[in-house]
N, C-alpha and C. Protein backbone atom coordinates (compact mmCIF):
# COMPACT_ATOMS: atom_id res chain seq x y z
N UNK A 1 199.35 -129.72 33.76
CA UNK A 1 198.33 -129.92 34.74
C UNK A 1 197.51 -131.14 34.34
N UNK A 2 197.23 -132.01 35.28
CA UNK A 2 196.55 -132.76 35.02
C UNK A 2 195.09 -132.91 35.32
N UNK A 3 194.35 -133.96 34.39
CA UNK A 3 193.00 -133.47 34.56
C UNK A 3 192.83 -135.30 35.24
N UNK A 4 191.54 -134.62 36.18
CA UNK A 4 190.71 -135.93 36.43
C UNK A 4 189.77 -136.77 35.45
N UNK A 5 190.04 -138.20 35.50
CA UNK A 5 188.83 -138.66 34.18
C UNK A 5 187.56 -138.76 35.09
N UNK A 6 186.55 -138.74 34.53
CA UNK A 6 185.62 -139.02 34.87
C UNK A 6 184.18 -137.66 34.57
N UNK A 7 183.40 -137.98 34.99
CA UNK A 7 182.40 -137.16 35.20
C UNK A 7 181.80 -136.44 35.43
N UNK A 8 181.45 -134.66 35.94
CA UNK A 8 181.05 -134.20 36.46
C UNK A 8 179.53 -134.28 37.43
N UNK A 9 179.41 -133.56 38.45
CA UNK A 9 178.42 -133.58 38.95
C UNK A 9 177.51 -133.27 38.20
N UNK A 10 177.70 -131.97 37.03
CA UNK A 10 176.76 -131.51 36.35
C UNK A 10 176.53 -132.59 35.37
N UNK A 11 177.56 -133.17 34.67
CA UNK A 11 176.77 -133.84 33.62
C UNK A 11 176.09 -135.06 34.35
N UNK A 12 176.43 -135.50 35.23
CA UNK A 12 175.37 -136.62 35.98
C UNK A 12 173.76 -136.12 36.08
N UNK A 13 173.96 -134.85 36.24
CA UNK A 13 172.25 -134.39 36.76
C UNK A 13 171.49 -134.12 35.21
N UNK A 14 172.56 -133.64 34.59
CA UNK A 14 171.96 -133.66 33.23
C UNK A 14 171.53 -134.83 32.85
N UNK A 15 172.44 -136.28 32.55
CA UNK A 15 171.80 -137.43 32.08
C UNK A 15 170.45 -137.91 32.85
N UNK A 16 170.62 -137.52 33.78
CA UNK A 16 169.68 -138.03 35.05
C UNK A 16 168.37 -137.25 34.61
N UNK A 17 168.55 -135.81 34.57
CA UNK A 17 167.23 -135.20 33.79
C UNK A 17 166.73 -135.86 32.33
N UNK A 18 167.71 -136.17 31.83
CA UNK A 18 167.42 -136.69 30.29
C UNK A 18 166.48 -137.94 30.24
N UNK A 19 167.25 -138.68 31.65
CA UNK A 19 166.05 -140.04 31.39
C UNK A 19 164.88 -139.44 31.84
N UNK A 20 164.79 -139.01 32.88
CA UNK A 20 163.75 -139.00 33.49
C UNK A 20 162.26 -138.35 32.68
N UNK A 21 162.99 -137.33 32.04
CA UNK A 21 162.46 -136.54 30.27
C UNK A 21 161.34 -138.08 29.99
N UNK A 22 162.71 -138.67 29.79
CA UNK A 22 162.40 -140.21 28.45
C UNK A 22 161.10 -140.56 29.14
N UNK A 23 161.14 -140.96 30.51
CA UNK A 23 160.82 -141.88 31.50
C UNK A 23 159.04 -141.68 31.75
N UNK A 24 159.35 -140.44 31.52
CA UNK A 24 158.11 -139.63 31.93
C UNK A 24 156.97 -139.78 29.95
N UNK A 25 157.82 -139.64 29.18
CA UNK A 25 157.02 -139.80 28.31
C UNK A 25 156.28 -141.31 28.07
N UNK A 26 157.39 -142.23 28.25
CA UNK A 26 157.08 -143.83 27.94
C UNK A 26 155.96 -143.73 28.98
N UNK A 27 156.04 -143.56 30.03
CA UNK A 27 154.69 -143.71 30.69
C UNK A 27 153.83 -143.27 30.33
N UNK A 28 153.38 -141.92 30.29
CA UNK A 28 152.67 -140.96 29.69
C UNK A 28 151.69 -142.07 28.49
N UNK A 29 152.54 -142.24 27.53
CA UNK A 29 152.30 -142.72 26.46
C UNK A 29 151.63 -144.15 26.38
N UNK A 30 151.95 -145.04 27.64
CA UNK A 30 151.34 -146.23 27.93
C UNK A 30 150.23 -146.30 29.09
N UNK A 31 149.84 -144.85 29.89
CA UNK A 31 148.62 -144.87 29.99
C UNK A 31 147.78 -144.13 29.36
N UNK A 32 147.79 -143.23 27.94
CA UNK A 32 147.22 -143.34 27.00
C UNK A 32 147.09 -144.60 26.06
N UNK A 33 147.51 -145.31 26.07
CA UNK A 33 147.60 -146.75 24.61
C UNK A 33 146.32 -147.36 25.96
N UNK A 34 146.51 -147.03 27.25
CA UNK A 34 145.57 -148.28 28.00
C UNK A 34 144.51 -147.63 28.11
N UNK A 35 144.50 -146.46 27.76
CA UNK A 35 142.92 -145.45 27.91
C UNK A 35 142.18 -146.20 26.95
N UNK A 36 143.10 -146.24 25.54
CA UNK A 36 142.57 -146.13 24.18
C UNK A 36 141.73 -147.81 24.32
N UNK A 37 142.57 -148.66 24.50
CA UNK A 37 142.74 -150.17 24.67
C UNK A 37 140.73 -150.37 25.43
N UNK A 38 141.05 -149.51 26.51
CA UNK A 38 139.39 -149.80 27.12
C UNK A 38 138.31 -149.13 26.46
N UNK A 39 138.40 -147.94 26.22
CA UNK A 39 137.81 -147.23 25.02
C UNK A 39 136.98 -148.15 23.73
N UNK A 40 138.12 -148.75 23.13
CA UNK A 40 137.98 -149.42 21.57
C UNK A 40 137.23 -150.87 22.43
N UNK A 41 137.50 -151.16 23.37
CA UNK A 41 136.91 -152.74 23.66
C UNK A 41 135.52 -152.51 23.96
N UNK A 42 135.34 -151.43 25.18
CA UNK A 42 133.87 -150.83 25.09
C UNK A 42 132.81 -150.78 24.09
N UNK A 43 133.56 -150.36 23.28
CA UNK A 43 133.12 -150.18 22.31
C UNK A 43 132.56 -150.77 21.15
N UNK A 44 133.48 -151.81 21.36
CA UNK A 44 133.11 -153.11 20.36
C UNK A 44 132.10 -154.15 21.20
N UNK A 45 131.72 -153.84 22.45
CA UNK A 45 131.14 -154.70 23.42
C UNK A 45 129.39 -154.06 23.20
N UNK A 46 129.44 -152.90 22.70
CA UNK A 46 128.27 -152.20 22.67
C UNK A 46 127.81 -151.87 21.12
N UNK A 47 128.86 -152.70 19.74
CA UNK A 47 128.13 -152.40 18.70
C UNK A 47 127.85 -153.82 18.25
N UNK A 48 128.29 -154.94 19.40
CA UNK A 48 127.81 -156.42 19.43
C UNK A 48 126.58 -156.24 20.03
N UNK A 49 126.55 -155.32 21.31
CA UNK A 49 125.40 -155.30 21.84
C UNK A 49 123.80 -154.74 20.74
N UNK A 50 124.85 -153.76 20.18
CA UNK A 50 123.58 -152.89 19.24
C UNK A 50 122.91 -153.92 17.92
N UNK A 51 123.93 -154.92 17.76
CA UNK A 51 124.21 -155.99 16.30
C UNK A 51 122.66 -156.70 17.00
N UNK A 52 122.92 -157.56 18.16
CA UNK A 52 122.43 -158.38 18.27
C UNK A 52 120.75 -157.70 19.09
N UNK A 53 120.50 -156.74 19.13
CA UNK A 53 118.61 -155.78 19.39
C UNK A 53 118.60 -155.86 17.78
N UNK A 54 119.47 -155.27 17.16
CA UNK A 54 118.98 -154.88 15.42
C UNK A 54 118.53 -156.50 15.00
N UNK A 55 119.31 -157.35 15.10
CA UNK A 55 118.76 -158.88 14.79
C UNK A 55 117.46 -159.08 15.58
N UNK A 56 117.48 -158.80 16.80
CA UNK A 56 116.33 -159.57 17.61
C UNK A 56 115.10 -158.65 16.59
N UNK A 57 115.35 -157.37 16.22
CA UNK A 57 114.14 -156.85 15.79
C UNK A 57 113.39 -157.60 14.73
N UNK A 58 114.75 -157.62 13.78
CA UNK A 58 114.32 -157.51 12.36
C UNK A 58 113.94 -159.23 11.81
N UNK A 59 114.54 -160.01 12.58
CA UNK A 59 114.20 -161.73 12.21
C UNK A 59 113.74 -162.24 13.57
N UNK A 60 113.07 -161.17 14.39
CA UNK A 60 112.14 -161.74 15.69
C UNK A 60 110.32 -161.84 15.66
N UNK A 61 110.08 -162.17 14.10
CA UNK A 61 108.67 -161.92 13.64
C UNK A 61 108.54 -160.59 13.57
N UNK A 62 106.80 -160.50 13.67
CA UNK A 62 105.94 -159.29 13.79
C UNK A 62 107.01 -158.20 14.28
N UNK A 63 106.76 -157.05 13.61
CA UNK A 63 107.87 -155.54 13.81
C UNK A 63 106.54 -154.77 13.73
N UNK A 64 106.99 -154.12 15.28
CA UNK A 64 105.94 -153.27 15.83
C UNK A 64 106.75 -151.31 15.45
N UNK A 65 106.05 -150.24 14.50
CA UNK A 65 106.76 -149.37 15.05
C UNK A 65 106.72 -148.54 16.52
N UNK A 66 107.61 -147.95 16.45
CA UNK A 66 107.17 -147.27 18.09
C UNK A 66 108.90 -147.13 18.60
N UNK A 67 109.13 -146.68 19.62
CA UNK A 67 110.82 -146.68 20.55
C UNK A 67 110.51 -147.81 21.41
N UNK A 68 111.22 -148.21 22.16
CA UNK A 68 111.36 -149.53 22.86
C UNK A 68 113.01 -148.25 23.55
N UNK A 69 113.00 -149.45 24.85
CA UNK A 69 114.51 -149.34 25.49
C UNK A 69 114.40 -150.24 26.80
N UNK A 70 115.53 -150.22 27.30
CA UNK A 70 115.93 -151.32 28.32
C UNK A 70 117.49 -151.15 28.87
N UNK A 71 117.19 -151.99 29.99
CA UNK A 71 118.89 -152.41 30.77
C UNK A 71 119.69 -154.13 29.70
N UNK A 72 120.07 -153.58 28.69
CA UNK A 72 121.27 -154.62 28.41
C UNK A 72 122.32 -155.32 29.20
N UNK A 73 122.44 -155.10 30.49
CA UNK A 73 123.49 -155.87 31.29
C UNK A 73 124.77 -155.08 31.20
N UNK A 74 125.56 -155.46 32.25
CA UNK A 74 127.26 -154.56 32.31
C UNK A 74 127.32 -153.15 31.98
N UNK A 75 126.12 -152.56 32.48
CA UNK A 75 126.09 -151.32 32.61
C UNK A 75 125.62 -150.69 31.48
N UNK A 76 125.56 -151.08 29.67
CA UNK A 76 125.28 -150.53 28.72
C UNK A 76 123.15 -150.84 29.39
N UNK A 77 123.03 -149.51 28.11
CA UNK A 77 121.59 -149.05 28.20
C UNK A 77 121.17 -149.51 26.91
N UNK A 78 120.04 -149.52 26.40
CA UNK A 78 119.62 -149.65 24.72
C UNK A 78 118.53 -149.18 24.83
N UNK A 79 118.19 -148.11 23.11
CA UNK A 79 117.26 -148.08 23.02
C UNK A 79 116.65 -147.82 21.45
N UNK A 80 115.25 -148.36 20.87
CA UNK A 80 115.58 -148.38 19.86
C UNK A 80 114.63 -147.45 19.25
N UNK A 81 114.39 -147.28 17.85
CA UNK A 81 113.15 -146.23 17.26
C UNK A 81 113.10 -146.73 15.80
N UNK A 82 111.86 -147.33 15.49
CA UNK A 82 111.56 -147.77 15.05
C UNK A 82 110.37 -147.49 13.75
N UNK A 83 110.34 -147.03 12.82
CA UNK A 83 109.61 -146.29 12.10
C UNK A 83 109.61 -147.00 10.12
N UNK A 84 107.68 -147.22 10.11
CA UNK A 84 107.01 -147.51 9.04
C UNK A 84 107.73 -147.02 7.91
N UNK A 85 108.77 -147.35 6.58
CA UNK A 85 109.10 -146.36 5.63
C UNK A 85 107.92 -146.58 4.39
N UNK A 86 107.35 -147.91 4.18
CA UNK A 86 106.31 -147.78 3.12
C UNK A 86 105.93 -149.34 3.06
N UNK A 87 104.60 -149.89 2.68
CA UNK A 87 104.24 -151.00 2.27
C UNK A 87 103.41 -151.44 1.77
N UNK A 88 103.71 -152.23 1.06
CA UNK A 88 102.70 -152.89 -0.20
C UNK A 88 102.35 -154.63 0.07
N UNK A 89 101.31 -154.90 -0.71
CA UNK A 89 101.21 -156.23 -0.84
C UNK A 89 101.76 -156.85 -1.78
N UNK A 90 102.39 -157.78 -1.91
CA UNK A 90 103.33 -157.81 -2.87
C UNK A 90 102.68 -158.79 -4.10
N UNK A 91 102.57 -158.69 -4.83
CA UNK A 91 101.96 -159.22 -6.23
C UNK A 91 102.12 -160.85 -6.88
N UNK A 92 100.90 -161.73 -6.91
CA UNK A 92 101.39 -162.96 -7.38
C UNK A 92 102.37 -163.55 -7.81
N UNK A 93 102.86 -164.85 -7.37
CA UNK A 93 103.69 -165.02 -8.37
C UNK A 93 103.63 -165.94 -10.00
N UNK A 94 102.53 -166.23 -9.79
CA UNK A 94 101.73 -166.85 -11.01
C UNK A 94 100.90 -165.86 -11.99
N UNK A 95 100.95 -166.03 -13.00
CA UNK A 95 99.95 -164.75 -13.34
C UNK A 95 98.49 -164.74 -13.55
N UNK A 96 98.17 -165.92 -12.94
CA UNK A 96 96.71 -166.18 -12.76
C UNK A 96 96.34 -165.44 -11.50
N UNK A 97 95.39 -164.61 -11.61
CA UNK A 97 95.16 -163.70 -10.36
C UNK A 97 94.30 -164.74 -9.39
N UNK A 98 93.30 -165.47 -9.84
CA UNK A 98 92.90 -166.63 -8.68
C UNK A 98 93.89 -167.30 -7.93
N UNK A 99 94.05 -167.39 -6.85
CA UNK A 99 94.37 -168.29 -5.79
C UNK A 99 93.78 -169.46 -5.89
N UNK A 100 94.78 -170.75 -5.72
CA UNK A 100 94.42 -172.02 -5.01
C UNK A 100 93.60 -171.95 -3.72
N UNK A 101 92.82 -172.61 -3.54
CA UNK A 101 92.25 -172.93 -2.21
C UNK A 101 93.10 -172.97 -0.90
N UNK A 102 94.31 -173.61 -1.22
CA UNK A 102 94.65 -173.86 -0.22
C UNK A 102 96.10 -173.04 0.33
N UNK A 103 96.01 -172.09 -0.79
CA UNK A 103 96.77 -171.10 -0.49
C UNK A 103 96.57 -169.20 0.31
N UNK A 104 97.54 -168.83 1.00
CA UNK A 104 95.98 -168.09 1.68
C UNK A 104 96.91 -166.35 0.85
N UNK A 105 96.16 -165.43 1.01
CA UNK A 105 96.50 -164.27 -0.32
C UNK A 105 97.55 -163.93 0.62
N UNK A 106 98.17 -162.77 -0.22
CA UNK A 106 99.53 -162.53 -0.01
C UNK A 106 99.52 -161.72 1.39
N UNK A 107 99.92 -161.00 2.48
CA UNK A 107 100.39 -160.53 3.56
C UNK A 107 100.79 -159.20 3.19
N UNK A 108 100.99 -158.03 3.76
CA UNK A 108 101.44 -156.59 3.50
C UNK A 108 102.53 -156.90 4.15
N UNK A 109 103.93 -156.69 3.25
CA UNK A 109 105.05 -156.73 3.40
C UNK A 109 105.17 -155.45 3.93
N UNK A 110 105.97 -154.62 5.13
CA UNK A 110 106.48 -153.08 5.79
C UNK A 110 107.93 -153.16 5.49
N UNK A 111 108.89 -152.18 4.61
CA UNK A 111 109.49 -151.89 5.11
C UNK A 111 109.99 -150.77 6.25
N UNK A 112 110.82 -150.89 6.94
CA UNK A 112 111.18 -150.18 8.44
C UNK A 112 112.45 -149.64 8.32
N UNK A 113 112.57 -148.57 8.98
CA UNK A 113 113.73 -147.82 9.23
C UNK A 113 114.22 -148.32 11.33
N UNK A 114 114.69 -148.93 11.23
CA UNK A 114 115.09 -149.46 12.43
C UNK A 114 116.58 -148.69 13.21
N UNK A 115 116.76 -148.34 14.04
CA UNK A 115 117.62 -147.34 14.57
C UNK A 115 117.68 -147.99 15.95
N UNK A 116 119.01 -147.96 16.36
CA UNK A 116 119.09 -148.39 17.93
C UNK A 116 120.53 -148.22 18.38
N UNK A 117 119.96 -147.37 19.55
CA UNK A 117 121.42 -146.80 20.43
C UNK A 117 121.82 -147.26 21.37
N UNK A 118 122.75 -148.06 21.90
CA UNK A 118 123.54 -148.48 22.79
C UNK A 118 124.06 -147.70 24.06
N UNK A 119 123.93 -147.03 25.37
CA UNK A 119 124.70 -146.10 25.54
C UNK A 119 125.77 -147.06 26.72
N UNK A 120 127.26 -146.44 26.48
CA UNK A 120 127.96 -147.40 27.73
C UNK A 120 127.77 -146.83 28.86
N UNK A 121 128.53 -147.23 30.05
CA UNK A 121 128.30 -147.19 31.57
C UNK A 121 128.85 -145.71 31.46
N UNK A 122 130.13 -145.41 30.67
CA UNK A 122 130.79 -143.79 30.68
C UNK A 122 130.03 -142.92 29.97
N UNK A 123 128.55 -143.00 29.31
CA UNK A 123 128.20 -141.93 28.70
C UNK A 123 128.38 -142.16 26.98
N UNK A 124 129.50 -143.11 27.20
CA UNK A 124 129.18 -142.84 25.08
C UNK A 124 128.14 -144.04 24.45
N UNK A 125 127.94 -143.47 23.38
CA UNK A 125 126.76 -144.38 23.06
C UNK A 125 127.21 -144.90 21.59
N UNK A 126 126.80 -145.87 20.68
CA UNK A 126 126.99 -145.90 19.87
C UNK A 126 125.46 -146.34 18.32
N UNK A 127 125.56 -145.98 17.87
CA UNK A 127 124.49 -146.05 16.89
C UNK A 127 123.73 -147.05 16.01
N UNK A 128 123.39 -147.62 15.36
CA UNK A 128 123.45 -148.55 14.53
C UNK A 128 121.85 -148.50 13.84
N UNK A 129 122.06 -148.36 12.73
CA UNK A 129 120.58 -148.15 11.50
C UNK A 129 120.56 -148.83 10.70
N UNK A 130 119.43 -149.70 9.97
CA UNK A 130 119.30 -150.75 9.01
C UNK A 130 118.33 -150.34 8.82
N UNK A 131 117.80 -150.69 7.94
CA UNK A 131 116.16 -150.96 7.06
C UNK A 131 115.70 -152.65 7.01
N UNK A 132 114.94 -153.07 7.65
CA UNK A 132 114.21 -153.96 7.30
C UNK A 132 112.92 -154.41 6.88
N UNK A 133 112.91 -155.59 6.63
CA UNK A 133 111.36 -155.85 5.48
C UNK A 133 110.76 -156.64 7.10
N UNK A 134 109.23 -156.30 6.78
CA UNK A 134 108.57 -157.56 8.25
C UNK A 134 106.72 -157.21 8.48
N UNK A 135 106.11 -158.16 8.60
CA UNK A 135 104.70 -157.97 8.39
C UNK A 135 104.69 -157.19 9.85
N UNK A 136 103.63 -156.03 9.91
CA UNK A 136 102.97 -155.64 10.68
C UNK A 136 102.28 -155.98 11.72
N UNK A 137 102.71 -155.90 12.95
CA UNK A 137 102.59 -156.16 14.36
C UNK A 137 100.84 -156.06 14.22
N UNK A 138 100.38 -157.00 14.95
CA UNK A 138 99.06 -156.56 14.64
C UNK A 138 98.50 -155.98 16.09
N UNK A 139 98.05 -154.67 15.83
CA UNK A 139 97.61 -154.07 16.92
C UNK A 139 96.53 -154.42 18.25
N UNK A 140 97.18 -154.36 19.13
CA UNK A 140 96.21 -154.95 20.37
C UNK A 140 95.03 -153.99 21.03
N UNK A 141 94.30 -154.74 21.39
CA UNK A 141 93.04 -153.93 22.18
C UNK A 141 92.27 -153.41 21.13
N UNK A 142 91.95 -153.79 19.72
CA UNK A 142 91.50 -152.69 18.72
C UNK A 142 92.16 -151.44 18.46
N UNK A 143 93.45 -150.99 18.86
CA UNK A 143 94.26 -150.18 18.40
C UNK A 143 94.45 -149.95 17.11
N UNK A 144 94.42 -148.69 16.37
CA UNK A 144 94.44 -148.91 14.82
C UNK A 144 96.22 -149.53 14.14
């Protein structure tokens, strides 16, 4: 008896299921990598954002404590909190305790616990905390 070469119907539907198996994962899998892809860029868009409030604070003069917040643009939010950790006047550097005339006495150096949150347009936010050194905002209206 002779046999036919070739293929069955069944194994056609089988290979045919097999890719489609494959087909379904490769996709799957490349709109997760593009979830991730916007995710991680977000993300890095909002701890540039957080980089550059922590700079404006800390080398923008006078550092006031208190929270602050605002609209950052492209949908991220910011906001920051800002808090006194201790300060001193900091001690000659000559060891003659008189001052020159034309020098004026030393300034109360603050250091600060500086904190500021980023939040994106989807809800996540990201963090960012430093300590910086900076003379004391001087209070307005007679405020202590």
């Amino acid at each position: 008896m002779a046999r036919d070469e070739g293929f069955t119907l069944l194994e056609v539907l089988v290979a045919l299921v097999i890719a489609l198996l494959a087909f379904a994962v490769v996709y799957r899998a490349s709109g997760e990598a593009l979830t991730t892809d916007r995710v991680a860029s977000r993300t890095l868009t909002a701890l540039a954002h957080a980089q550059s409030r922590v700079t404006a604070i800390c080398r923008g003069g006078a550092i006031a404590a208190g929270t602050d917040g605002g609209d950052d643009g492209d949908g991220f939010s910011w906001a920051s909190n800002i808090t006194a950790v201790s300060s001193q006047v900091p001690a000659p550097m000559n060891t003659d305790e008189t001052l020159p005339s034309d020098q004026a006495p030393p300034q109360q150096i603050t250091l600060y616990d500086v904190r500021v949150q980023i939040t994106e347009p989807d809800g996540r936010s990201v963090n960012l905390t430093t300590r910086c050194l900076g003379q004391r905002a001087q209070p307005q209206n007679g405020a202590p």
